[in-house]
C-alpha atoms as a PDB file:
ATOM      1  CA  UNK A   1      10.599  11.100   0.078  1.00  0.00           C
ATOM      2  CA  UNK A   2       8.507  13.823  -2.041  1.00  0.00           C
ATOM      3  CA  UNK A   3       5.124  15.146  -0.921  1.00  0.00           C
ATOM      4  CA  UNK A   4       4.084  13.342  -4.517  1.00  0.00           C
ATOM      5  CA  UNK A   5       0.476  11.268  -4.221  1.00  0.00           C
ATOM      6  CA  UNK A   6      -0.490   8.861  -6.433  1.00  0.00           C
ATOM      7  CA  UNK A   7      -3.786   6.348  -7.163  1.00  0.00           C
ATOM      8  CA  UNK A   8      -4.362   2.921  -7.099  1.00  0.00           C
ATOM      9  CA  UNK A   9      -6.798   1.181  -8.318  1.00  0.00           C
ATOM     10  CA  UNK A  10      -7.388  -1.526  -5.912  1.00  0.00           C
ATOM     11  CA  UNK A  11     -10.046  -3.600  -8.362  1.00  0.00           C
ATOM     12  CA  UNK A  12      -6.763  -3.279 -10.600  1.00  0.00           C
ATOM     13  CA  UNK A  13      -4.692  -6.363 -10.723  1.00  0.00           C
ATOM     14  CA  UNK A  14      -2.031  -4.287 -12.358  1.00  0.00           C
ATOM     15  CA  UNK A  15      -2.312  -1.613 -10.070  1.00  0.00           C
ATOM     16  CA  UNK A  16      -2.042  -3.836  -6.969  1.00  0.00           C
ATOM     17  CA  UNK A  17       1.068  -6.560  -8.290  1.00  0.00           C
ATOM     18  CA  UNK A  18       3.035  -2.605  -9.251  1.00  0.00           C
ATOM     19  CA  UNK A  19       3.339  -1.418  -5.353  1.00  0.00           C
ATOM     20  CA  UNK A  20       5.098  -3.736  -3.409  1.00  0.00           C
ATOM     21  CA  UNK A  21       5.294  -4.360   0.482  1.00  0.00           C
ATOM     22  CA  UNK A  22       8.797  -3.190   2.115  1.00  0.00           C
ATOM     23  CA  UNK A  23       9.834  -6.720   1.597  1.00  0.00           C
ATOM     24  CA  UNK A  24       8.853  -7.089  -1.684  1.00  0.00           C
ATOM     25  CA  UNK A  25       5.429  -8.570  -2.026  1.00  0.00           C
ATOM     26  CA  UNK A  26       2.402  -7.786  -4.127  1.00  0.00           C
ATOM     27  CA  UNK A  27      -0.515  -9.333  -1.266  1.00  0.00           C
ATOM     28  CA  UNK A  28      -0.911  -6.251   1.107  1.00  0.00           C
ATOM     29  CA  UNK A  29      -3.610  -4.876   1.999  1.00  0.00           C
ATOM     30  CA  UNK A  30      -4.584  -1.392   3.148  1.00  0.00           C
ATOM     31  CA  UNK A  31      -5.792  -0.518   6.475  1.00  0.00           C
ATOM     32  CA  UNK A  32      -7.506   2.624   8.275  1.00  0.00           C
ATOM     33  CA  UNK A  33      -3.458   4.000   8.864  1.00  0.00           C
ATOM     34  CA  UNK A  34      -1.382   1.743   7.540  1.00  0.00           C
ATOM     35  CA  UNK A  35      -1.090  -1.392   5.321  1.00  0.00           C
ATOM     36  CA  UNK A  36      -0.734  -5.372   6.177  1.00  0.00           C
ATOM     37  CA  UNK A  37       1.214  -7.829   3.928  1.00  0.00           C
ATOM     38  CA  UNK A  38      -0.397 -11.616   4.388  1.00  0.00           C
ATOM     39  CA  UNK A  39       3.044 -13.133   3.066  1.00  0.00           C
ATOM     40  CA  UNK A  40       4.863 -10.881   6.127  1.00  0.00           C
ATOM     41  CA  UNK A  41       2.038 -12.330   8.493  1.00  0.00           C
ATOM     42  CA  UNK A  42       3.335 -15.697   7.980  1.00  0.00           C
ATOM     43  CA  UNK A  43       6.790 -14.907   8.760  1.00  0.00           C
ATOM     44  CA  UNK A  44       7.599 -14.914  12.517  1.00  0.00           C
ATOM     45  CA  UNK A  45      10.426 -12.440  12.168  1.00  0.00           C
ATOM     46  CA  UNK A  46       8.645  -9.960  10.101  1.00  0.00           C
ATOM     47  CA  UNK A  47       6.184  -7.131  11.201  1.00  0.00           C
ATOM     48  CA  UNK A  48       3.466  -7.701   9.013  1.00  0.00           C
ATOM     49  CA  UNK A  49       2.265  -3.706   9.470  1.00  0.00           C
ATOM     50  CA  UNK A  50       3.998  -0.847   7.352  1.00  0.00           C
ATOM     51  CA  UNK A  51       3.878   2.727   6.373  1.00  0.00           C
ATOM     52  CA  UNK A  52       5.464   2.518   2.568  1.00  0.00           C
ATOM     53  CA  UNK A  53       4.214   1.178  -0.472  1.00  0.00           C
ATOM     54  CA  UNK A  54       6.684   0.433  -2.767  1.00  0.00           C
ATOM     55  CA  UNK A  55       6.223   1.476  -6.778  1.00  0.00           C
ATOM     56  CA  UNK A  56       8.102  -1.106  -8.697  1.00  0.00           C
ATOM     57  CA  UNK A  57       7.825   1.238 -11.692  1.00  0.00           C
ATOM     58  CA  UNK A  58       9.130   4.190 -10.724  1.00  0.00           C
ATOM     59  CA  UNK A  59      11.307   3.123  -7.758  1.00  0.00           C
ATOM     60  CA  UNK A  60       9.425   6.030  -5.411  1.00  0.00           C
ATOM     61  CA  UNK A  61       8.614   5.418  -1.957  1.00  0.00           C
ATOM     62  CA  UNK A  62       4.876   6.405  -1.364  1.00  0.00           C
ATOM     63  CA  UNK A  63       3.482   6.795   2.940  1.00  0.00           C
ATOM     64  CA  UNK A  64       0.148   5.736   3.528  1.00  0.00           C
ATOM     65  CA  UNK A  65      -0.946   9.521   3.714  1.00  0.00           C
ATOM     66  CA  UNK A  66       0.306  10.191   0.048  1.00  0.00           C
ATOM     67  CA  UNK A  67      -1.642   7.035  -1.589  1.00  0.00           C
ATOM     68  CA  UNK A  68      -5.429   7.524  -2.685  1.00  0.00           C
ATOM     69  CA  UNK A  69      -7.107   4.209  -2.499  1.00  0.00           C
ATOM     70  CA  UNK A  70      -9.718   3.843  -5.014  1.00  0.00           C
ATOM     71  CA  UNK A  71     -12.141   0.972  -5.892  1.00  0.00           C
ATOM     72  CA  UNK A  72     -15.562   0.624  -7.739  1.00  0.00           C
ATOM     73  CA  UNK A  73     -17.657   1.968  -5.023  1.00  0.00           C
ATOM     74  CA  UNK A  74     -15.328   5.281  -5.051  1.00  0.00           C
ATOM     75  CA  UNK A  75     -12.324   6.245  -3.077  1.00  0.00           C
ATOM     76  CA  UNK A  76     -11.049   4.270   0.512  1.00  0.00           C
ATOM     77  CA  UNK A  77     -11.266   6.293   2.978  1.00  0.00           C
ATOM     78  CA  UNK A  78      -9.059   5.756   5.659  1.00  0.00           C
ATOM     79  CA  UNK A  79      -9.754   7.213   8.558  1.00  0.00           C
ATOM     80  CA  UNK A  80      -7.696  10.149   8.575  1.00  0.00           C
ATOM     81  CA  UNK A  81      -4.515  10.225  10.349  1.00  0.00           C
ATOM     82  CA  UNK A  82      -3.607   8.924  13.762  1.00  0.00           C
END
């Protein structure tokens, strides 16, 4: 893992089907310190809760502290850390 950041555009379909959940899907969501994954959710033996966003691109492992969120209204803020 690099201290590398990088930006998604949330309002970006491209953006958002590019980074994938740990398990492989595009339908997370961030949160104030971490991201959910709605197709993990439905899985009993799954934690639906993760620190990594996959880039299918690139292959590089991104933590929630290294992604900037950004959507039309300007970046997500997150909270800060925990």
């Amino acid at each position: 893992m690099s201290d590398e950041q990088t930006k998604i555009e949330l309002n970006d379909e491209t953006d958002r089907w590019r980074y994938r959940c740990p398990q492989g899907h595009t339908n997370w969501e961030p949160t104030n310190h971490h991201f959910w994954c709605a197709s993990c959710a439905r899985k009993w033996e799954v934690d639906p809760e993760f620190d990594e966003l996959l880039d299918q691109e690139t292959g590089k492992v991104y933590e929630r502290d290294q992604v900037q969120l950004l959507t039309k209204a300007g970046p997500y803020e997150h909270g800060g850390s925990v």
